[in-house]
C-alpha atoms as a PDB file:
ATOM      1  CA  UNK A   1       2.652  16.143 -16.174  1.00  0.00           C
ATOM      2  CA  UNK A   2       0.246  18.549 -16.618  1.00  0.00           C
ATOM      3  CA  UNK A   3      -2.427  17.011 -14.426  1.00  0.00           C
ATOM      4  CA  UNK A   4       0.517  16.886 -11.645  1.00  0.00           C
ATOM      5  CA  UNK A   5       0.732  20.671 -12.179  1.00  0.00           C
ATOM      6  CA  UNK A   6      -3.030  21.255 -11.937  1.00  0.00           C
ATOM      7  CA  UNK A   7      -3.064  19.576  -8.710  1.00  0.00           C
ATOM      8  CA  UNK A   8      -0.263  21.719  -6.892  1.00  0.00           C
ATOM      9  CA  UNK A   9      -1.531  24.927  -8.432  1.00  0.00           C
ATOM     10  CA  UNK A  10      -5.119  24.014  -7.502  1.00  0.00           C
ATOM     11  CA  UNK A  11      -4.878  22.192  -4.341  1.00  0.00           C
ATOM     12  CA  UNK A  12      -1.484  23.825  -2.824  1.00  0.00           C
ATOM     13  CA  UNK A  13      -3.600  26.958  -1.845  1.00  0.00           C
ATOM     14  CA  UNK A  14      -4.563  27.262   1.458  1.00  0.00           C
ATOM     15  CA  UNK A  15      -8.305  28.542   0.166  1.00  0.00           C
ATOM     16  CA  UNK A  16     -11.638  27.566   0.160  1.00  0.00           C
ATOM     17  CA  UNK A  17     -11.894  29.792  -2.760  1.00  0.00           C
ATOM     18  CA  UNK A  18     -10.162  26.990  -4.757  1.00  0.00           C
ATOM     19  CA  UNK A  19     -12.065  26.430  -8.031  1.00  0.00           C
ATOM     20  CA  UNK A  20     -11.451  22.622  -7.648  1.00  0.00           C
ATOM     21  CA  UNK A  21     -13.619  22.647  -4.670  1.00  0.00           C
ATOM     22  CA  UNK A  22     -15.832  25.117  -4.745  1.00  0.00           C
ATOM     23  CA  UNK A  23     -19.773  24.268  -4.735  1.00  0.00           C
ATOM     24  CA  UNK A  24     -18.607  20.688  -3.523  1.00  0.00           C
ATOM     25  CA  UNK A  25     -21.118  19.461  -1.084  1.00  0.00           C
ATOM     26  CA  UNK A  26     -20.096  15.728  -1.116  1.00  0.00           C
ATOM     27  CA  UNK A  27     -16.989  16.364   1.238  1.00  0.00           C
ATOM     28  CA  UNK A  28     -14.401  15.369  -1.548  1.00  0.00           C
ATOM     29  CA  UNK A  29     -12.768  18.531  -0.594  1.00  0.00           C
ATOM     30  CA  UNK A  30     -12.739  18.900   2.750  1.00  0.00           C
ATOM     31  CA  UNK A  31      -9.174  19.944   4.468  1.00  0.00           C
ATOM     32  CA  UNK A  32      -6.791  17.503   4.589  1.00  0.00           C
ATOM     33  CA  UNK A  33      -8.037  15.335   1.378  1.00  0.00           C
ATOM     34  CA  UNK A  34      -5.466  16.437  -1.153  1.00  0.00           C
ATOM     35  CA  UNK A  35      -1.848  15.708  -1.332  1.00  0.00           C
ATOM     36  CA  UNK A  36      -0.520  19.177  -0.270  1.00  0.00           C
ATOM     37  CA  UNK A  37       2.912  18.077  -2.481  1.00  0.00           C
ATOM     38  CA  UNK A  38       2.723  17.009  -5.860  1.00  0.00           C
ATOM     39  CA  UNK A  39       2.155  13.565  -6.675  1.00  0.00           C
ATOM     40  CA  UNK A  40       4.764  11.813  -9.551  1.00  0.00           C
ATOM     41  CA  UNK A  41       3.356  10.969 -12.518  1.00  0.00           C
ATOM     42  CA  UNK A  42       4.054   7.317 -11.640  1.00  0.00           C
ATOM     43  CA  UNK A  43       1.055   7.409  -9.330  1.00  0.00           C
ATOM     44  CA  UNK A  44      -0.924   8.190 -12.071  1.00  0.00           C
ATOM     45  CA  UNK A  45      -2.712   5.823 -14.550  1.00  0.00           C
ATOM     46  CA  UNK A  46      -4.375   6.828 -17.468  1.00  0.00           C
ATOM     47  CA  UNK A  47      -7.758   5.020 -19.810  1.00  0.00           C
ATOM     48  CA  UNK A  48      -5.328   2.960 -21.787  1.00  0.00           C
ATOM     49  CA  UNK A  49      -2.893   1.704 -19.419  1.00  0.00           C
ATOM     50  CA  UNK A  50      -6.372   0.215 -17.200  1.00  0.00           C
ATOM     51  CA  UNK A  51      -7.643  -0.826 -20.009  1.00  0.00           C
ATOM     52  CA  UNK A  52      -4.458  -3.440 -21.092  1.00  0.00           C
ATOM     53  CA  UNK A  53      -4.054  -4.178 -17.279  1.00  0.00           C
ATOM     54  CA  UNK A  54      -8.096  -4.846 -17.788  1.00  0.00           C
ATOM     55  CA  UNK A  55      -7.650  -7.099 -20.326  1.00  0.00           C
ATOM     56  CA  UNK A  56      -4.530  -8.759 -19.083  1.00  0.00           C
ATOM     57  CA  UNK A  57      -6.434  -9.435 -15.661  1.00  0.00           C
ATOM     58  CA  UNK A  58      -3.171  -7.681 -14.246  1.00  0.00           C
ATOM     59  CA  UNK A  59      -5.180  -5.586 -11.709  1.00  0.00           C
ATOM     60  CA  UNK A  60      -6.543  -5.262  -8.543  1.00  0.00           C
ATOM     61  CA  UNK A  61      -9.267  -2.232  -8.951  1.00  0.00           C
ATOM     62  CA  UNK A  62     -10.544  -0.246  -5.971  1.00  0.00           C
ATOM     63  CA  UNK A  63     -13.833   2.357  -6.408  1.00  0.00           C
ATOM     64  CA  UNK A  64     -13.525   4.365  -3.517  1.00  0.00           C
ATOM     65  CA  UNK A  65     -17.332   6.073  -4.184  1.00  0.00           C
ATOM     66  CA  UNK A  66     -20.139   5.536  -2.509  1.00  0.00           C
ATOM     67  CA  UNK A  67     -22.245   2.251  -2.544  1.00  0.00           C
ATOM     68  CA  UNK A  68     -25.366   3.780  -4.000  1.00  0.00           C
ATOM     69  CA  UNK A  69     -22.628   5.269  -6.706  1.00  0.00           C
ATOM     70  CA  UNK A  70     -21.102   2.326  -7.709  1.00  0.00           C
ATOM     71  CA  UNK A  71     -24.364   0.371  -8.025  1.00  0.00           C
ATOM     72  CA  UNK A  72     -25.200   2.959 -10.448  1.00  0.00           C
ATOM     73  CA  UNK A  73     -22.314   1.255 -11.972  1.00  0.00           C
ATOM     74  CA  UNK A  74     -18.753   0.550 -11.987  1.00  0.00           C
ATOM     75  CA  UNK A  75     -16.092  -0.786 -14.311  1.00  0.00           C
ATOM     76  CA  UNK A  76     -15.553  -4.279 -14.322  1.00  0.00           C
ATOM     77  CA  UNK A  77     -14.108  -6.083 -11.968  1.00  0.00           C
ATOM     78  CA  UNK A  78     -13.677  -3.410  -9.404  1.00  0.00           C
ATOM     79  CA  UNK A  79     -14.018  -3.797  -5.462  1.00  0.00           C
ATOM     80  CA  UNK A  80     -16.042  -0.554  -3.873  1.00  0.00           C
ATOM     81  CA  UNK A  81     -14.749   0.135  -0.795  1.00  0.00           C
ATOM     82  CA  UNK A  82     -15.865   3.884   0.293  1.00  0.00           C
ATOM     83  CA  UNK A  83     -13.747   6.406   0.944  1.00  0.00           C
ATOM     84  CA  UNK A  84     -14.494   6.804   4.249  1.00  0.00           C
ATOM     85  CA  UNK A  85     -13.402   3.108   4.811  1.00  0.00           C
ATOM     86  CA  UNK A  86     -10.043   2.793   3.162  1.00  0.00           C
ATOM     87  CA  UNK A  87      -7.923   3.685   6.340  1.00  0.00           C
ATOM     88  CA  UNK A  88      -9.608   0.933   7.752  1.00  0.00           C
ATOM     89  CA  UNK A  89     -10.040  -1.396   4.657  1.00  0.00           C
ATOM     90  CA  UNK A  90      -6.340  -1.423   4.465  1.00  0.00           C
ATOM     91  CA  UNK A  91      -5.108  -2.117   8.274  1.00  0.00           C
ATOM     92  CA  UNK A  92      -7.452  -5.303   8.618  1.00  0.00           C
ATOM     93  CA  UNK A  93      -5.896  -8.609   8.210  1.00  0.00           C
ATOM     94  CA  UNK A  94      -5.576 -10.153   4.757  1.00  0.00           C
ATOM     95  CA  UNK A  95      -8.294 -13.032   5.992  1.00  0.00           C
ATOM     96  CA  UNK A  96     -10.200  -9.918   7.580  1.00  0.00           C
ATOM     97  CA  UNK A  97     -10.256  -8.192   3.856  1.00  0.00           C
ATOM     98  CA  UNK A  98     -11.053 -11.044   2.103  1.00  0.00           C
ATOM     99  CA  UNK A  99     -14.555 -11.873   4.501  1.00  0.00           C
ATOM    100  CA  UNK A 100     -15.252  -8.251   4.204  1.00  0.00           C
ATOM    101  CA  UNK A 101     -14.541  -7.354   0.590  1.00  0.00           C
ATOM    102  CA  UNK A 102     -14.658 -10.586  -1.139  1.00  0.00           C
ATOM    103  CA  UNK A 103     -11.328 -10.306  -2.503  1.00  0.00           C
ATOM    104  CA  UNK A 104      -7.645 -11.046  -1.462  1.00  0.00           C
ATOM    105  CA  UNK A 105      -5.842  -7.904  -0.114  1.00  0.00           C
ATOM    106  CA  UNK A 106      -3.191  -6.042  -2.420  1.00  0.00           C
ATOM    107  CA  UNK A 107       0.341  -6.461  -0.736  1.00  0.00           C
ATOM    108  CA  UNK A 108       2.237  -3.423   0.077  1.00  0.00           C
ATOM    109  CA  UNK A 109       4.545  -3.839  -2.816  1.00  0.00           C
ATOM    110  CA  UNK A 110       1.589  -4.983  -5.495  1.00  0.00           C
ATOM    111  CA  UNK A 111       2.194  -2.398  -8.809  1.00  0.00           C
ATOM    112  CA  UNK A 112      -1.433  -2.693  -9.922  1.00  0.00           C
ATOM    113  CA  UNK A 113      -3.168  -1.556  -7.444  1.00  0.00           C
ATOM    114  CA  UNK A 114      -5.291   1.004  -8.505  1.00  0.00           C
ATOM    115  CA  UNK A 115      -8.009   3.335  -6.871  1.00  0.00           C
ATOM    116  CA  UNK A 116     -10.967   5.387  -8.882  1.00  0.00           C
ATOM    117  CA  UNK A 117     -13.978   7.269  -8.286  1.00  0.00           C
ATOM    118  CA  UNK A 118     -16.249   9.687 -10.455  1.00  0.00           C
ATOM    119  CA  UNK A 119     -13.455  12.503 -11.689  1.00  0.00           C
ATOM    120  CA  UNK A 120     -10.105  11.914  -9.565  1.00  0.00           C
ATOM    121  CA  UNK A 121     -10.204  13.899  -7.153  1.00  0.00           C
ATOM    122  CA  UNK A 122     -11.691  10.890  -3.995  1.00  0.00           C
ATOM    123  CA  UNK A 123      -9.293   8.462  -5.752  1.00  0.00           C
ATOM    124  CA  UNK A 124      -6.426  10.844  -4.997  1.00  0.00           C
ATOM    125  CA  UNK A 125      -7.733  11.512  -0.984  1.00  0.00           C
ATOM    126  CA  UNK A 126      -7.761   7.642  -1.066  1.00  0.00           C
ATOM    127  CA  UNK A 127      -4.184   7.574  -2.607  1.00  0.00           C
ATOM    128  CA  UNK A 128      -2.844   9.633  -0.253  1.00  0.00           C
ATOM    129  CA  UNK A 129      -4.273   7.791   2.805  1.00  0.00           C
ATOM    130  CA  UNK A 130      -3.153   4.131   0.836  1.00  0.00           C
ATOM    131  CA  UNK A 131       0.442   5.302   0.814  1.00  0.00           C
ATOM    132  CA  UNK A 132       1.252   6.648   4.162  1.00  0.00           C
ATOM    133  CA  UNK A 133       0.059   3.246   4.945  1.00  0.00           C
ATOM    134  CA  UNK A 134       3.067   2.036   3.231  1.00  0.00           C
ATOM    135  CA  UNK A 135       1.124   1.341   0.315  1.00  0.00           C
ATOM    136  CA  UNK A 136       4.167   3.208  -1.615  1.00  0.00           C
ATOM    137  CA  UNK A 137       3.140   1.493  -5.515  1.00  0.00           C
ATOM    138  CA  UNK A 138      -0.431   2.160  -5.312  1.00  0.00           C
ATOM    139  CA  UNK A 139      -2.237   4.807  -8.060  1.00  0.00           C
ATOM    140  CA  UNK A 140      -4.972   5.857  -9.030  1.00  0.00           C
ATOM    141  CA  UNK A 141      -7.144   6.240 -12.354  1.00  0.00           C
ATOM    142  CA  UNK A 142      -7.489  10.136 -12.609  1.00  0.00           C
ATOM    143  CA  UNK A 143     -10.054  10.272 -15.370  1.00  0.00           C
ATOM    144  CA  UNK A 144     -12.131   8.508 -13.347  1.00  0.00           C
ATOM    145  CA  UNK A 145     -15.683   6.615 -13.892  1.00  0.00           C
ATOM    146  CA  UNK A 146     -16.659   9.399 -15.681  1.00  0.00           C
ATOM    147  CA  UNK A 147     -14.378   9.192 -18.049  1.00  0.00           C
ATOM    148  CA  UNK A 148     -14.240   5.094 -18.317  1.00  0.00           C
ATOM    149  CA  UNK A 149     -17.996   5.929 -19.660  1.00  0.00           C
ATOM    150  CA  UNK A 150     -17.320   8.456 -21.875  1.00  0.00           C
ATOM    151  CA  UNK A 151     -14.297   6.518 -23.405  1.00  0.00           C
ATOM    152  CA  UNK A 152     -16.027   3.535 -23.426  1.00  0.00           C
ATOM    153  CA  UNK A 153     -19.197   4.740 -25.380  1.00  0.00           C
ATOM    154  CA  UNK A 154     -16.987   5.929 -28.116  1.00  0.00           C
END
């Protein structure tokens, strides 16, 4: 709840003074990549709900960072597909997806599907593109690969 708050107090602001963004240089905040509502918490999953849908094999996982970032490394058994390419990603044909990503494509209506990148904040762009797609179940990992790593290493 509180990280739903954050993000219409932060992000609702018309500014470029926003402390979310400012400094950014990798265009994660650019206008028009943040819900401008809030999102329900719903959309949301956190380190220990991936981890059981991990370790149930219950999940189709989406980095939406940048290749050079996700060779850096990723958590297991995610797809990357960039930012910039999830519009497109997720209008190709199933058969189109699976030759291009080497995986079968989520269905519309598929609970664990679930987008990351470093901190939250490109996984929640992506989110927002994924459902006006239709993509109405999809969520994303808010912590991030940051803190997979962090979590992890403890």
């Amino acid at each position: 709840m509180l990280l739903v708050l954050l993000l219409v107090v932060g992000l609702s602001g018309s500014g470029s003074g926003s402390d979310l963004c400012s400094g950014k240089v990798d265009g994660s905040c650019e206008e028009g990549n943040f819900y401008k509502e809030p999102i329900s918490s719903g959309a949301v999953v956190s380190y220990d709900e991936l981890k059981q849908m991990l370790g149930s094999g219950d999940v189709q996982l989406f980095d939406v960072r940048e290749p050079d970032e996700f060779e850096d490394g990723s958590i297991s058994s995610a797809t990357n597909i960039p930012l910039g390419e999830v519009e497109r990603a997720f209008t190709l044909t199933p058969d189109q997806f699976r030759e291009l990503y080497r995986v079968s494509m989520p269905t519309k209506s598929h609970l664990n599907f679930i987008l990351y990148c470093q901190r939250g904040r490109r996984s929640l762009s992506a989110l927002q593109k994924i459902h006006r797609l239709g993509y109405s179940r999809a969520r994303h990992y808010a912590g991030g690969y940051g803190e997979w790593v962090e979590m992890e290493s403890q």
